[in-house]
Structure formats: structure tokens, C-alpha cells
C-alpha atoms as a PDB file:
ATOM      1  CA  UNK A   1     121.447 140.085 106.482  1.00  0.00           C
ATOM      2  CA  UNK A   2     122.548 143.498 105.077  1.00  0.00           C
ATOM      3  CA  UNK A   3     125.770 142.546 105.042  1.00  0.00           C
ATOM      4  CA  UNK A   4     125.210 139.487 103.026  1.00  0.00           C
ATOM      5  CA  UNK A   5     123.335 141.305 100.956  1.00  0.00           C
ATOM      6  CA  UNK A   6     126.156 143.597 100.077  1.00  0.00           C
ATOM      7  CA  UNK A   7     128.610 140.368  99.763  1.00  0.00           C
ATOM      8  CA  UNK A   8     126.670 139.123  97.277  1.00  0.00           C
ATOM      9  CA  UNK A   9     126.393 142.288  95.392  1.00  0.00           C
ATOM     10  CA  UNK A  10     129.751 143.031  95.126  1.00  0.00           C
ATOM     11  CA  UNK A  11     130.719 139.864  94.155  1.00  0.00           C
ATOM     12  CA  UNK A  12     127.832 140.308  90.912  1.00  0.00           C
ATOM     13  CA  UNK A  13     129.734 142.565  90.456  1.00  0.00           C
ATOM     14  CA  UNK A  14     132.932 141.723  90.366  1.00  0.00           C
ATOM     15  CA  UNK A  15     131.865 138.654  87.814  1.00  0.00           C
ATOM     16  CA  UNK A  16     130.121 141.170  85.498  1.00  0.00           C
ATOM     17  CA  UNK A  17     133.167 142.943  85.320  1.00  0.00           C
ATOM     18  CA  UNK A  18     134.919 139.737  84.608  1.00  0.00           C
ATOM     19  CA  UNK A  19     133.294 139.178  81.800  1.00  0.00           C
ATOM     20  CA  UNK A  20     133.853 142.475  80.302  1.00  0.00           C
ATOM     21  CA  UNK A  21     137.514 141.527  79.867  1.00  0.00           C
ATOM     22  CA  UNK A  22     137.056 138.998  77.898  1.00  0.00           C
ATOM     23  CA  UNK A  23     135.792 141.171  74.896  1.00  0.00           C
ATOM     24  CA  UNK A  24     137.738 141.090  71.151  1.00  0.00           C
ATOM     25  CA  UNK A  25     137.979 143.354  68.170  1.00  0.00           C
ATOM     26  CA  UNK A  26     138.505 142.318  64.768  1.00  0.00           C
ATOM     27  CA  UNK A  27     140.134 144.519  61.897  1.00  0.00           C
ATOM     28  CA  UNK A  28     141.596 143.476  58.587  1.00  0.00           C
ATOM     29  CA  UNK A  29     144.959 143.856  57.590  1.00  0.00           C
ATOM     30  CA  UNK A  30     146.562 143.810  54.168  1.00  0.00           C
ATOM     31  CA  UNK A  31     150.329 143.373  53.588  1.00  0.00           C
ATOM     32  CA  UNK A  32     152.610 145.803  52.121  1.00  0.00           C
ATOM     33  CA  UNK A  33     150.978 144.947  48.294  1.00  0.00           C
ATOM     34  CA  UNK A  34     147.841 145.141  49.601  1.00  0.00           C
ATOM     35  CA  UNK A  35     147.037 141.433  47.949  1.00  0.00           C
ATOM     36  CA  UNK A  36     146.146 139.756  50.220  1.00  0.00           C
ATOM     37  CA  UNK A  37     144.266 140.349  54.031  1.00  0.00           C
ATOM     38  CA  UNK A  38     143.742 138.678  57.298  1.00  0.00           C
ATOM     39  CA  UNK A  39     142.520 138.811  60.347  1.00  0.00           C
ATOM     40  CA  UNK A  40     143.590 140.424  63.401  1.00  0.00           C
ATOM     41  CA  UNK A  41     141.758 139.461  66.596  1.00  0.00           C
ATOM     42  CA  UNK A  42     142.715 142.227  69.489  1.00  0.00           C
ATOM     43  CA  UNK A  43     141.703 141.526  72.947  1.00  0.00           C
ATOM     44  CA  UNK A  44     140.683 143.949  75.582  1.00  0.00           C
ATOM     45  CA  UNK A  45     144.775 144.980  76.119  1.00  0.00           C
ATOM     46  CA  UNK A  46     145.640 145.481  72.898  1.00  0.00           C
ATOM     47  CA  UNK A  47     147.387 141.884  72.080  1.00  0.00           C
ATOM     48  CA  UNK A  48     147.092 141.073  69.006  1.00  0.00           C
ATOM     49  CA  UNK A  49     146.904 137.776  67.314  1.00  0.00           C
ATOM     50  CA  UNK A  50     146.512 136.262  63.524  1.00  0.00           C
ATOM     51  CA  UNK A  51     144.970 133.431  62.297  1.00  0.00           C
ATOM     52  CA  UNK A  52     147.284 131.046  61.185  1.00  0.00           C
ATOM     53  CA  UNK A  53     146.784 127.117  59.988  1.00  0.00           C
ATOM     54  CA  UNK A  54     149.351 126.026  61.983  1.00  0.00           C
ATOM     55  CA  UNK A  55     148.918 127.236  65.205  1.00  0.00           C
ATOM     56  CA  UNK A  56     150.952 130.221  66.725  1.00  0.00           C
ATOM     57  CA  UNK A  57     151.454 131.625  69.875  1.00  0.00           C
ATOM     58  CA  UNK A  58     147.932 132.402  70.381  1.00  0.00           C
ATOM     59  CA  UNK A  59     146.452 129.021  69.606  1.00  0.00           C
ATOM     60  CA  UNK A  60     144.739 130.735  65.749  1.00  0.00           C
ATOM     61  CA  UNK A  61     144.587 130.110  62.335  1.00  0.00           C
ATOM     62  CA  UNK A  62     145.799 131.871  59.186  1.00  0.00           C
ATOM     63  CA  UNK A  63     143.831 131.551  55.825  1.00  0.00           C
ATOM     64  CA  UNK A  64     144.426 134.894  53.158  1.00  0.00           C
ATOM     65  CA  UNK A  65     143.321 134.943  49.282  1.00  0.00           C
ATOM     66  CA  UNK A  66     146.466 135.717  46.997  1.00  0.00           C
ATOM     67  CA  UNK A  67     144.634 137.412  44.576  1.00  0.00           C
ATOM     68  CA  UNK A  68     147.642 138.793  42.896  1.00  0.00           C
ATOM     69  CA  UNK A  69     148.724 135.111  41.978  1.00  0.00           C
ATOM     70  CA  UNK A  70     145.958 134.040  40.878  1.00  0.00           C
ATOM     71  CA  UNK A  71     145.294 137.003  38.583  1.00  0.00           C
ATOM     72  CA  UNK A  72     148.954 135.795  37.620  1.00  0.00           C
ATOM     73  CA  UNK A  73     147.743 132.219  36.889  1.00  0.00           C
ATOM     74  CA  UNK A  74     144.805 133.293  34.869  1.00  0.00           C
ATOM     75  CA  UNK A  75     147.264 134.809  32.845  1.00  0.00           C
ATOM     76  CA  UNK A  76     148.719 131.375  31.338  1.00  0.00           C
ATOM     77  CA  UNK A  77     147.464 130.558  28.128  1.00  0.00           C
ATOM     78  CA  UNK A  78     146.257 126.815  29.929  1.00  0.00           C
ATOM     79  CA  UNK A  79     144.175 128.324  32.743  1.00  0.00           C
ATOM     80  CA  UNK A  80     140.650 129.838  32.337  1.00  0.00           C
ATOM     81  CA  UNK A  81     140.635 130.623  36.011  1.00  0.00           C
ATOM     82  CA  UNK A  82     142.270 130.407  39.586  1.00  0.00           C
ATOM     83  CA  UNK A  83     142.153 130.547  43.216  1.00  0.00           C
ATOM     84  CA  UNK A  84     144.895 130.596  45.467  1.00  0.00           C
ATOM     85  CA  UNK A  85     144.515 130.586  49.623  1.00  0.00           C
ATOM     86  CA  UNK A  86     147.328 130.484  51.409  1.00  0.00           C
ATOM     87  CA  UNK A  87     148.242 129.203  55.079  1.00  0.00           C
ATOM     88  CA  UNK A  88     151.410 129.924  56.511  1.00  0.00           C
ATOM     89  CA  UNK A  89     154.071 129.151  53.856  1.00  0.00           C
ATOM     90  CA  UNK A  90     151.660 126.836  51.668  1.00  0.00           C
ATOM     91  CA  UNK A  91     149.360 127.528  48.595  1.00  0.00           C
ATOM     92  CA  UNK A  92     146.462 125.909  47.586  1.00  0.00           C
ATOM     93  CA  UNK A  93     145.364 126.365  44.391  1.00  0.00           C
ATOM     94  CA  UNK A  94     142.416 125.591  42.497  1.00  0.00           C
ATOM     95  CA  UNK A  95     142.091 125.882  38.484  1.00  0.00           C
ATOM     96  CA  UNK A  96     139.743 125.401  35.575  1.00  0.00           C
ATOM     97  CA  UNK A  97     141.637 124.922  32.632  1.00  0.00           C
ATOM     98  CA  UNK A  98     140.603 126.651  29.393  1.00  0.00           C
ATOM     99  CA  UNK A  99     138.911 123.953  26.971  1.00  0.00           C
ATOM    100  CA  UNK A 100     141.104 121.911  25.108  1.00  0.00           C
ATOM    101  CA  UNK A 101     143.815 122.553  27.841  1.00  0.00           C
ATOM    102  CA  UNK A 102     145.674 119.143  28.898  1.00  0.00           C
ATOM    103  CA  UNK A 103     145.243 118.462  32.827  1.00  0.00           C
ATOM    104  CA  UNK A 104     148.796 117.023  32.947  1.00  0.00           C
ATOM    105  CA  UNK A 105     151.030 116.794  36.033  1.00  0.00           C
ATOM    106  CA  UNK A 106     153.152 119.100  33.808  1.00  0.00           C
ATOM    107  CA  UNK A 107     150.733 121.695  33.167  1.00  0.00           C
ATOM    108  CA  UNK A 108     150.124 121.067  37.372  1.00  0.00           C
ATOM    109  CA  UNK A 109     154.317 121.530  37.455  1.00  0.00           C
ATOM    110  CA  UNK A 110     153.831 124.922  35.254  1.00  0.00           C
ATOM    111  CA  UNK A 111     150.775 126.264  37.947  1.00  0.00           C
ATOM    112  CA  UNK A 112     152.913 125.352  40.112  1.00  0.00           C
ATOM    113  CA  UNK A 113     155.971 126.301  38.988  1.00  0.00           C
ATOM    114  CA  UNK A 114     154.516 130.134  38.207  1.00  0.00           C
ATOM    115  CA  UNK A 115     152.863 130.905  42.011  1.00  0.00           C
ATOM    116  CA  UNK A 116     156.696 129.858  43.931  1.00  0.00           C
ATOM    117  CA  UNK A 117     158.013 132.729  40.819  1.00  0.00           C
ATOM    118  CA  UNK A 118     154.901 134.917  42.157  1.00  0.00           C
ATOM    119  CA  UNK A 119     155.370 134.445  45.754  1.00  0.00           C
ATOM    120  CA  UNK A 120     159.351 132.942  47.080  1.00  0.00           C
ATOM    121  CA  UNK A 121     157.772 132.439  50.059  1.00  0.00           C
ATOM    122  CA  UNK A 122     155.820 129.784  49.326  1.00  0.00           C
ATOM    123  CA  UNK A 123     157.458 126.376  50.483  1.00  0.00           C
ATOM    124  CA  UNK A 124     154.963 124.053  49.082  1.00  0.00           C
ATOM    125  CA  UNK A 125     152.607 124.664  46.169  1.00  0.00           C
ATOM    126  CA  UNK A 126     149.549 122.393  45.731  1.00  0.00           C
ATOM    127  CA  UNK A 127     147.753 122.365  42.878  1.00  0.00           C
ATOM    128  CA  UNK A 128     144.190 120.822  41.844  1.00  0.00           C
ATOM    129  CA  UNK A 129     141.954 120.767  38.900  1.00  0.00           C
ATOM    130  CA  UNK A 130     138.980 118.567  40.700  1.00  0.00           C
ATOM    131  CA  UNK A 131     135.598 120.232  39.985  1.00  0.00           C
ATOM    132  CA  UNK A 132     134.080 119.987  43.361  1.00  0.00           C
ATOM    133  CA  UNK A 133     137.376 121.174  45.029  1.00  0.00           C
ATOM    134  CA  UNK A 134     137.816 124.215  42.714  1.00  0.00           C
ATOM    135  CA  UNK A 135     134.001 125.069  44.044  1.00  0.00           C
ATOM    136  CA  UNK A 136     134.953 124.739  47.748  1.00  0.00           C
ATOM    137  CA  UNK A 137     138.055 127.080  47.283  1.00  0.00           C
ATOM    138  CA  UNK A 138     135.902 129.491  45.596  1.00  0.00           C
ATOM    139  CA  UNK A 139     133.701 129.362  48.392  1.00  0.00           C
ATOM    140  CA  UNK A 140     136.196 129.529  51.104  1.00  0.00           C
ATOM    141  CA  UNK A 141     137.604 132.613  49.125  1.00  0.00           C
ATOM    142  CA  UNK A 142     134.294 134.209  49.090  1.00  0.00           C
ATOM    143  CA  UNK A 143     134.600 133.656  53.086  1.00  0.00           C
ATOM    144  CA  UNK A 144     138.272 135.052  53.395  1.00  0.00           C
ATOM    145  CA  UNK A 145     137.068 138.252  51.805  1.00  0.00           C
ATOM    146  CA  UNK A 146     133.971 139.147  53.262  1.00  0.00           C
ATOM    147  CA  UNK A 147     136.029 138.702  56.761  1.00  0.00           C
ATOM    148  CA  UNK A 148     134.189 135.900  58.061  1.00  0.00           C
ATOM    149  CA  UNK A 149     135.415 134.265  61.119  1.00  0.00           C
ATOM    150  CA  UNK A 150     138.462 131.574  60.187  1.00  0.00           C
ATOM    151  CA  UNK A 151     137.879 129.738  62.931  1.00  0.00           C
ATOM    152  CA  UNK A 152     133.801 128.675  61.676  1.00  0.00           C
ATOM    153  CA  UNK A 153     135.561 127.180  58.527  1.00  0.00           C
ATOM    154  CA  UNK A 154     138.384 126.024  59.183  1.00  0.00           C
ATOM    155  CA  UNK A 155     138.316 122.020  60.135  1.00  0.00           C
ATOM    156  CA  UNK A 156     136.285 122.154  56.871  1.00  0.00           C
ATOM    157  CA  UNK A 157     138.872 123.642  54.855  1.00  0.00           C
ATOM    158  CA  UNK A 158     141.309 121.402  56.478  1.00  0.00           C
ATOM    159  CA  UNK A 159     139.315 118.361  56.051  1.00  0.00           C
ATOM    160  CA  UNK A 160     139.073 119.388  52.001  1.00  0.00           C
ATOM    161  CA  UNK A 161     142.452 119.767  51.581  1.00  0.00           C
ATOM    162  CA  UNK A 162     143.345 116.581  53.111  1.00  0.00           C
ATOM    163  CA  UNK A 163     141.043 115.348  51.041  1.00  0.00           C
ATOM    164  CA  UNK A 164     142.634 116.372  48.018  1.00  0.00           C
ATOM    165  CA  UNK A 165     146.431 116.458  48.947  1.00  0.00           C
ATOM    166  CA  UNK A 166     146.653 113.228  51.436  1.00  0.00           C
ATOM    167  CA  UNK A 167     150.433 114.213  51.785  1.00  0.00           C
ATOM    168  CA  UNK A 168     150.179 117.927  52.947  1.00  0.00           C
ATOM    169  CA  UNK A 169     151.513 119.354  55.368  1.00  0.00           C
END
């Protein structure tokens, strides 16, 4: 009976401990501008992984605010304001025109046009002017900065840009 006893206890044990690995840190990170951040997710031996929309090694997701182009953007004599997020080598952005602006595909071309001079790295550059997808971006940039969780947002923000841009990548 004892030694049952101590069977079973050991192997609580051993299960507690089990569980114990299986703890994560999160930190921010900012690149080398300092413009935009994500989030790091470190497990209990130090590996690190990002989140990323398409998904790397480590089965994450990637969403960061480029503040920097849309301060850029704001900048235009067309746009009132702006909000870029960016996954991987895509931006989104979202835009209110200044009144009496013209909502063009050319002034969409310009937007466009001045976040790839802002950022080379950007392969494709999606641009909308829809109210109610302007207000989800600004939301989901809210999210991004106060280092909430990607993962608890990001089918949503998927879903929204499909949505939007049926023929993104």
C-alpha cells in the first residue's frame, strides 16, 4: 500500500512538473527605428518566436503598426489621416481623406505609391478608404500597441482584410 502510495506521488509529481515547462514570456521588441514593435513569445528555454501572418517556423503570427508611414501619409495634402499594419512583407492601410479630397484609384496609386518609397520592403501595398474598415484598423492598431495577444485577433483581422482586398495574399 505504501508503496503505491509513493508511486502515485511521484508520478503527481512528475506531471506538476510537466506542466511547469510549458510556461511563456512575452516582451516587445522594436526594430532598429524604433517604428514599429512586435511580439516576442519566449518559452521556458529561451526559444524565441514572432508573430507572423504567414506562419513561420513556430506556427505564429506577425501584425506591427508602421507608425512612421503613416505619419508619412498624413503628410499628403489628400489624406486627413492613416493607419498602416503590416504582416510580413504586406501593408494595409486605412485612410480618411481630407474633405473635398477625390477617392480615386489614383489618389489610392499615390498612398500607395508613397508607403513602398517609405518602406522598400513592402511587396504589396493595399490601400482602403471604406469607413467601417478604416475603424477596424484603428482598432486593431489600438490592439498592436497596447501588446495584446495577436493570436485573440487575428482570424478577425484576416477575415477583414479579405473582406476588403478579395485578392490578397
Amino acid at each position: 500500500m505504501t508503496k503505491m502510495l509513493r508511486v502515485l506521488a511521484s508520478l503527481l509529481i512528475i506531471f506538476s512538473l510537466m506542466g511547469c515547462g510549458m510556461k511563456k514570456t512575452e516582451e516587445v521588441k522594436e526594430n532598429a527605428m524604433g517604428t514599429e514593435t512586435e511580439t516576442i513569445v519566449k518559452d521556458e528555454v529561451g526559444k524565441e518566436s514572432t508573430t507572423d501572418t504567414n506562419l513561420n517556423k513556430e506556427g505564429n503570427h506577425k501584425l506591427a503598426v508602421a507608425d512612421d508611414v503613416a505619419e508619412k501619409l498624413v503628410k499628403m495634402e489628400e489624406v486627413e489621416s492613416a493607419n498602416v499594419i503590416v504582416t510580413d512583407t504586406n501593408a494595409y492601410v486605412a485612410v480618411v481623406l481630407k474633405e473635398g479630397a477625390n477617392g480615386s484609384e489614383a489618389t489610392e496609386n499615390k498612398i500607395a505609391d508613397e508607403v513602398r518609397s517609405t518602406n522598400a520592403t513592402f511587396k504589396n501595398v493595399y490601400v482602403s478608404m471604406n469607413p467601417d474598415f478604416v475603424k477596424q484598423m484603428n482598432e486593431y492598431g489600438t490592439k498592436i500597441r497596447a501588446n495584446e495577444p495577436v493570436e485573440g485577433f487575428f482570424t478577425e483581422f484576416s477575415d477583414a482584410v479579405k473582406r476588403v482586398f478579395p485578392d490578397a495574399h
